[in-house]
C-alpha atoms as a PDB file:
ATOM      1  CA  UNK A   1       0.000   0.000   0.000  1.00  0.00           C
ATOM      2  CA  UNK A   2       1.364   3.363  -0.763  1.00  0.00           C
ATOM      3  CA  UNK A   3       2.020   5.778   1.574  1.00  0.00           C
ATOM      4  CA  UNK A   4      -0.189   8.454   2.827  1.00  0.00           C
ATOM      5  CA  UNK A   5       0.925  12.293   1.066  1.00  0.00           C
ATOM      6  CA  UNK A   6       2.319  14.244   4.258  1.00  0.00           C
ATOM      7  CA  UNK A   7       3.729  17.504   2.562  1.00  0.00           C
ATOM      8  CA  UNK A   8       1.968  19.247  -0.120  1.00  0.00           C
ATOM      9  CA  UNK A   9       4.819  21.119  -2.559  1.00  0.00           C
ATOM     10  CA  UNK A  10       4.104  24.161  -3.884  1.00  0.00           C
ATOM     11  CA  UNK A  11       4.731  25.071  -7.373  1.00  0.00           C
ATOM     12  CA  UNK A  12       7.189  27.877  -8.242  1.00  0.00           C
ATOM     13  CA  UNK A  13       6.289  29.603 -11.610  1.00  0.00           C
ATOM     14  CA  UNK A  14       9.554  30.687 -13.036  1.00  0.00           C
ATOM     15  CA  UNK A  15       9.676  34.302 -15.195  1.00  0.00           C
ATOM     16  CA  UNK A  16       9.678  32.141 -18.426  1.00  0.00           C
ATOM     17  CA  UNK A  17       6.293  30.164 -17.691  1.00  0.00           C
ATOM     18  CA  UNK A  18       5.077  33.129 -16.407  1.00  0.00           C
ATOM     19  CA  UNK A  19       5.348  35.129 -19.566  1.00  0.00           C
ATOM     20  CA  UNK A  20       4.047  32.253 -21.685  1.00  0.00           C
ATOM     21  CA  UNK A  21       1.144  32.436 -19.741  1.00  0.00           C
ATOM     22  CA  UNK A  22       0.119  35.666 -19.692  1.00  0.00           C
ATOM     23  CA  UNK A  23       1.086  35.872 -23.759  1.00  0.00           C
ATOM     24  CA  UNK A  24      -1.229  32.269 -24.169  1.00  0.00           C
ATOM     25  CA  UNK A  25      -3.840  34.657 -22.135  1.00  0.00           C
ATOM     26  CA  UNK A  26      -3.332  37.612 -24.554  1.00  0.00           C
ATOM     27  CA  UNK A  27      -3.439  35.662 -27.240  1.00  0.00           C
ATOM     28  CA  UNK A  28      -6.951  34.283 -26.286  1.00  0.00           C
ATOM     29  CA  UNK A  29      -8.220  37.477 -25.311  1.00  0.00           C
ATOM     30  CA  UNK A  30      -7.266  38.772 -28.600  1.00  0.00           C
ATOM     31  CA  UNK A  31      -8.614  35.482 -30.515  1.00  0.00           C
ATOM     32  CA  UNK A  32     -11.977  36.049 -28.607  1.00  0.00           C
ATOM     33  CA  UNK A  33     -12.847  39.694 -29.379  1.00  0.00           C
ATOM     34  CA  UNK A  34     -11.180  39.930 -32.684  1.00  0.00           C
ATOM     35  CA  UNK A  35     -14.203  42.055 -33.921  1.00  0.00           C
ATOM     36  CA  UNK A  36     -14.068  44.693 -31.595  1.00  0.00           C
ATOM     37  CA  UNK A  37     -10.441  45.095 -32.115  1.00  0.00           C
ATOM     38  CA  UNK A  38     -10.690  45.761 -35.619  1.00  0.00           C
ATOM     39  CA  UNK A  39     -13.571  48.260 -34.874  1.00  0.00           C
ATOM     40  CA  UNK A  40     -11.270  50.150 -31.971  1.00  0.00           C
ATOM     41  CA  UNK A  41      -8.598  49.831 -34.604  1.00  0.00           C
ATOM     42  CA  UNK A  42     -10.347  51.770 -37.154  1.00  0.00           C
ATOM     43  CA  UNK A  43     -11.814  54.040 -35.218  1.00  0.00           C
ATOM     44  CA  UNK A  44      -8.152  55.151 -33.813  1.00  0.00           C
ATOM     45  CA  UNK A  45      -6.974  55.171 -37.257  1.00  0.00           C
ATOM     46  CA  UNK A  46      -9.482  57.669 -37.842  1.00  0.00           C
ATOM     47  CA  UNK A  47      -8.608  60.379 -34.965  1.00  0.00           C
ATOM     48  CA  UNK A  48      -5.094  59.951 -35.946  1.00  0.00           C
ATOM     49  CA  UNK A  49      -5.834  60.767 -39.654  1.00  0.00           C
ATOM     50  CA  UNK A  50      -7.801  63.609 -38.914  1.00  0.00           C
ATOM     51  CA  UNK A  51      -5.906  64.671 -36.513  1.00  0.00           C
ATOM     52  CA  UNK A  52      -7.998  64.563 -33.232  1.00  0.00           C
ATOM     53  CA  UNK A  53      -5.450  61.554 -31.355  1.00  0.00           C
ATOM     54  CA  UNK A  54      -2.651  64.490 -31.767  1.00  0.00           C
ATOM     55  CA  UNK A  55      -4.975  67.368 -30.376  1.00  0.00           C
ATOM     56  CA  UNK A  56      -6.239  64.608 -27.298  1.00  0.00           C
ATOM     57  CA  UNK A  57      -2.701  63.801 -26.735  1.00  0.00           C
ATOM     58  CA  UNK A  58      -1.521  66.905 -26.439  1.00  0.00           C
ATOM     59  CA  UNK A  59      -4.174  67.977 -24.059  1.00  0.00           C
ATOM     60  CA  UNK A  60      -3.225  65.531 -21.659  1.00  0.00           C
ATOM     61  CA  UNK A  61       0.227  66.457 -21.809  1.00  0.00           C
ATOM     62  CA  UNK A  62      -1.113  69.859 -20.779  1.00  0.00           C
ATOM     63  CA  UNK A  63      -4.289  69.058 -18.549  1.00  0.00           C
ATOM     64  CA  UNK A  64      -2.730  70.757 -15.354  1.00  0.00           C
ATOM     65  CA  UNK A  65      -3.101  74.523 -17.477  1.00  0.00           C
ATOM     66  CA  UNK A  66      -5.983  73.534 -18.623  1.00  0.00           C
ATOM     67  CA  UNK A  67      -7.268  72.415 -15.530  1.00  0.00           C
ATOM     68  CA  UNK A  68      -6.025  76.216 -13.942  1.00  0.00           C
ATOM     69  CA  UNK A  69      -7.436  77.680 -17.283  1.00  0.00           C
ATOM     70  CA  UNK A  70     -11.105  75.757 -16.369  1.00  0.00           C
ATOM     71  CA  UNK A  71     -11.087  76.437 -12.775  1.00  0.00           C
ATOM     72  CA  UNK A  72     -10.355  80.261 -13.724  1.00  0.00           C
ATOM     73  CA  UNK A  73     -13.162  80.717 -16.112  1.00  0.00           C
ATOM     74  CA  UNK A  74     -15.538  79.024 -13.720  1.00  0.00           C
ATOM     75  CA  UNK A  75     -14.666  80.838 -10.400  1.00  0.00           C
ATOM     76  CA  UNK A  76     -16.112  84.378 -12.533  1.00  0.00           C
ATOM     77  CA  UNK A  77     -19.411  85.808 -11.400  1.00  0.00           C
ATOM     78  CA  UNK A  78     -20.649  85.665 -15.177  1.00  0.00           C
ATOM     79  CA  UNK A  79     -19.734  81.530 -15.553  1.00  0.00           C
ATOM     80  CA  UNK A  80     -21.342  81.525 -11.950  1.00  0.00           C
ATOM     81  CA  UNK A  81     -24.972  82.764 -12.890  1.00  0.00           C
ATOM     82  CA  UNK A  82     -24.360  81.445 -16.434  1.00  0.00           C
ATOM     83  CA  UNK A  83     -24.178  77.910 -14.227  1.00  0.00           C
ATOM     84  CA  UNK A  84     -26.971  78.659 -12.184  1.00  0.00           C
ATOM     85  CA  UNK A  85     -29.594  79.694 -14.547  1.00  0.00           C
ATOM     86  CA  UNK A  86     -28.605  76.646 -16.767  1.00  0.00           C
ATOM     87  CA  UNK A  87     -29.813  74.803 -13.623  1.00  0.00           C
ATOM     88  CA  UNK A  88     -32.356  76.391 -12.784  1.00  0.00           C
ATOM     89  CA  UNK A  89     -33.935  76.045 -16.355  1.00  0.00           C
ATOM     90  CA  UNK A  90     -33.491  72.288 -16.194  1.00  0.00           C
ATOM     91  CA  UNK A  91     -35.483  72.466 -13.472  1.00  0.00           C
ATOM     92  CA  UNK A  92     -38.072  74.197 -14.847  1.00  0.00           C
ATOM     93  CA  UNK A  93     -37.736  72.022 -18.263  1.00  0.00           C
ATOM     94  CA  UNK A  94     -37.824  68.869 -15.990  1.00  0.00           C
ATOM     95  CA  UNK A  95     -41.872  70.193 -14.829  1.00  0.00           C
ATOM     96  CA  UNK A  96     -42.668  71.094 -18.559  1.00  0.00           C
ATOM     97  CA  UNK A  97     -45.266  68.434 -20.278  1.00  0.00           C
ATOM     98  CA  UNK A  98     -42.594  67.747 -23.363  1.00  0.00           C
ATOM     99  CA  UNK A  99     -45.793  67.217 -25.882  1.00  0.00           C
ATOM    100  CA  UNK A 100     -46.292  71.151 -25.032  1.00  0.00           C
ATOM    101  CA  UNK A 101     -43.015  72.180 -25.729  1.00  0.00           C
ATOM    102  CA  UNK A 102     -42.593  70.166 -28.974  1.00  0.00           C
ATOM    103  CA  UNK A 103     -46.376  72.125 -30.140  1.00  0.00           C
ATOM    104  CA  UNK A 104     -44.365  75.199 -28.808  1.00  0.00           C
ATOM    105  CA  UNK A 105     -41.584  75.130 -30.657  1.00  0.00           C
ATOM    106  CA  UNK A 106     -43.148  73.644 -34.104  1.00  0.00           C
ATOM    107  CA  UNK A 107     -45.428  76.781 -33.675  1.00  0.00           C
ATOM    108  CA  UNK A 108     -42.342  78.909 -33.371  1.00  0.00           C
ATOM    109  CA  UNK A 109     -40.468  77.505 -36.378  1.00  0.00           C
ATOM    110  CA  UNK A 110     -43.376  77.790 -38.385  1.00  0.00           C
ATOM    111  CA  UNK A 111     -44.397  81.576 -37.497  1.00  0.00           C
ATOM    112  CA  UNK A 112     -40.752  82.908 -38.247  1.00  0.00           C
ATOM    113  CA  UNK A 113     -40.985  81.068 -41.411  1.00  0.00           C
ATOM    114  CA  UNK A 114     -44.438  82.583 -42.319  1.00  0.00           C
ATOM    115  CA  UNK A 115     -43.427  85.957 -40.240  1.00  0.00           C
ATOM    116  CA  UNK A 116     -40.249  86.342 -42.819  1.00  0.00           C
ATOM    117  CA  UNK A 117     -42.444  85.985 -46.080  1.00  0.00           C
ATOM    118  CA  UNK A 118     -44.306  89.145 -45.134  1.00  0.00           C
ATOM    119  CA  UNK A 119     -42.261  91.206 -43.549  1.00  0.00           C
ATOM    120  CA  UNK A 120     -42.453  94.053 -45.753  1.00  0.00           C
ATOM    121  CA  UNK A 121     -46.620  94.521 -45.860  1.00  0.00           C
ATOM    122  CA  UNK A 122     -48.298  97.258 -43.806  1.00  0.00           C
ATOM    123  CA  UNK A 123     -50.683  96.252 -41.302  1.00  0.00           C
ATOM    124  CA  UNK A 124     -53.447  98.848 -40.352  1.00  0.00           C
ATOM    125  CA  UNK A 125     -55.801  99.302 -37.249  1.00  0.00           C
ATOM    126  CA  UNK A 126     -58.739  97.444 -39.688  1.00  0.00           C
ATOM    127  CA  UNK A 127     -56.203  94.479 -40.482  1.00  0.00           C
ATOM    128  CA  UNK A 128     -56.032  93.410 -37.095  1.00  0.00           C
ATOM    129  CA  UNK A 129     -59.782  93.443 -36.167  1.00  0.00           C
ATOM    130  CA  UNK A 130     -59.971  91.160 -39.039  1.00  0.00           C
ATOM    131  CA  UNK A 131     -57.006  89.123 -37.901  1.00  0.00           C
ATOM    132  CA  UNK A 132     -58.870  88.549 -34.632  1.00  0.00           C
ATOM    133  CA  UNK A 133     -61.290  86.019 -36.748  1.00  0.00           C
ATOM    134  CA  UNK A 134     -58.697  83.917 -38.031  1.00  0.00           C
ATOM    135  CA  UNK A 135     -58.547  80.706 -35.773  1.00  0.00           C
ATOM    136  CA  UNK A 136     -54.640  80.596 -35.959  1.00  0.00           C
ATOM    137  CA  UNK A 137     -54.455  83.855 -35.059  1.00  0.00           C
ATOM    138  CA  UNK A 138     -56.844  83.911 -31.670  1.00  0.00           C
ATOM    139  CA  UNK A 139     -55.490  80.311 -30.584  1.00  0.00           C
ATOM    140  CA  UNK A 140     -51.890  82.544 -30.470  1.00  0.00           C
ATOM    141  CA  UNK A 141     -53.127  85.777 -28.658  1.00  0.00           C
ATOM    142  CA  UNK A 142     -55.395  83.654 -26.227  1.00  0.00           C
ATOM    143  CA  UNK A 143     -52.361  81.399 -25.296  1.00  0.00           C
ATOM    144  CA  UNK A 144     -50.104  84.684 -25.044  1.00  0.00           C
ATOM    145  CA  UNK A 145     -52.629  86.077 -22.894  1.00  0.00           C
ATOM    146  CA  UNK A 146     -52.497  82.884 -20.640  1.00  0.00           C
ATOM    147  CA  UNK A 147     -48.768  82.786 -20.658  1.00  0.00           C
ATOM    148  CA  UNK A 148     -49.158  86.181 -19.510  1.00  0.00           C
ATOM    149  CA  UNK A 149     -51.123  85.490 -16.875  1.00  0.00           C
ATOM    150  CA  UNK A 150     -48.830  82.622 -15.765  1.00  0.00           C
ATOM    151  CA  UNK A 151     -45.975  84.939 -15.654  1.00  0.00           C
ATOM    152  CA  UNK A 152     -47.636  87.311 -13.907  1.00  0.00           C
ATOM    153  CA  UNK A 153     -48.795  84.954 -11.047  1.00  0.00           C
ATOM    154  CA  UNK A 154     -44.976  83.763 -10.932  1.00  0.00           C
ATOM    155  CA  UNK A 155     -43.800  87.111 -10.574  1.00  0.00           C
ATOM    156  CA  UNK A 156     -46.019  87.885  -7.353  1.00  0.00           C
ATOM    157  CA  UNK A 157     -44.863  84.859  -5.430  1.00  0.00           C
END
């Protein structure tokens, strides 16, 4: 009968096997996500050609002045309120039914269009009682006169 194991030995990875392995490793790696190398591969060939890699390298060779540069520009009053009325906005954006604003804004684009066509006719005291009647025209000045009011009430409080 053999005798029972007493001492376990520890294996000791020389450098050599322990380069092999980590190049078999590598080698897998590389094996396994072939397709995304060749993807990250073109896409770095592209901000070298154009010339982006360069400008990206050199701003990390320079990102403590541009870090002084940044801090700088935002320790002014102007970048300041700039800063907190983008904020503040968002917040108001973030209470905004987003259906309303897209109407909103499609109104917009569509009354500069329409407001630049006729810029040059004259519009007399007669024109705009008769404006009144167009349906366009009264769903505008009735949801002015409501934004108005909003405003208004905002203002008090």
């Amino acid at each position: 009968m053999a005798s029972p194991i007493t001492t376990l030995k520890k294996r000791e990875w020389n450098e050599e096997e322990i380069k092999h392995q980590s190049l078999n490793k590598l080698t897998d790696s590389l094996t396994e996500n072939e397709e995304a190398l060749q993807k990250t591969m073109a896409i770095v060939r592209e901000l070298h050609d154009s010339g982006i890699l360069e400008a990206a390298e050199s701003m990390l060779k320079a990102k403590e002045n541009i870090a002084e540069v940044a801090l700088g520009q935002v320790g002014r009053k102007e970048m300041t309120s700039l800063i907190n009325n983008a904020m503040a906005a968002a917040g108001v954006l973030t209470a905004v039914d987003p259906e309303q604003t897209k109407k909103l804004l499609t109104g917009v684009a569509i009354g500069l269009e329409d407001a630049k066509e006729k810029q040059d006719q004259k519009v007399g005291m007669f024109d705009l009682v008769k404006a009144l009647k167009d349906p366009d025209i009264n769903r505008a000045i009735n949801f002015g006169l409501h934004f108005l009011k909003g405003i208004g009430k905002g203002l008090k409080e």
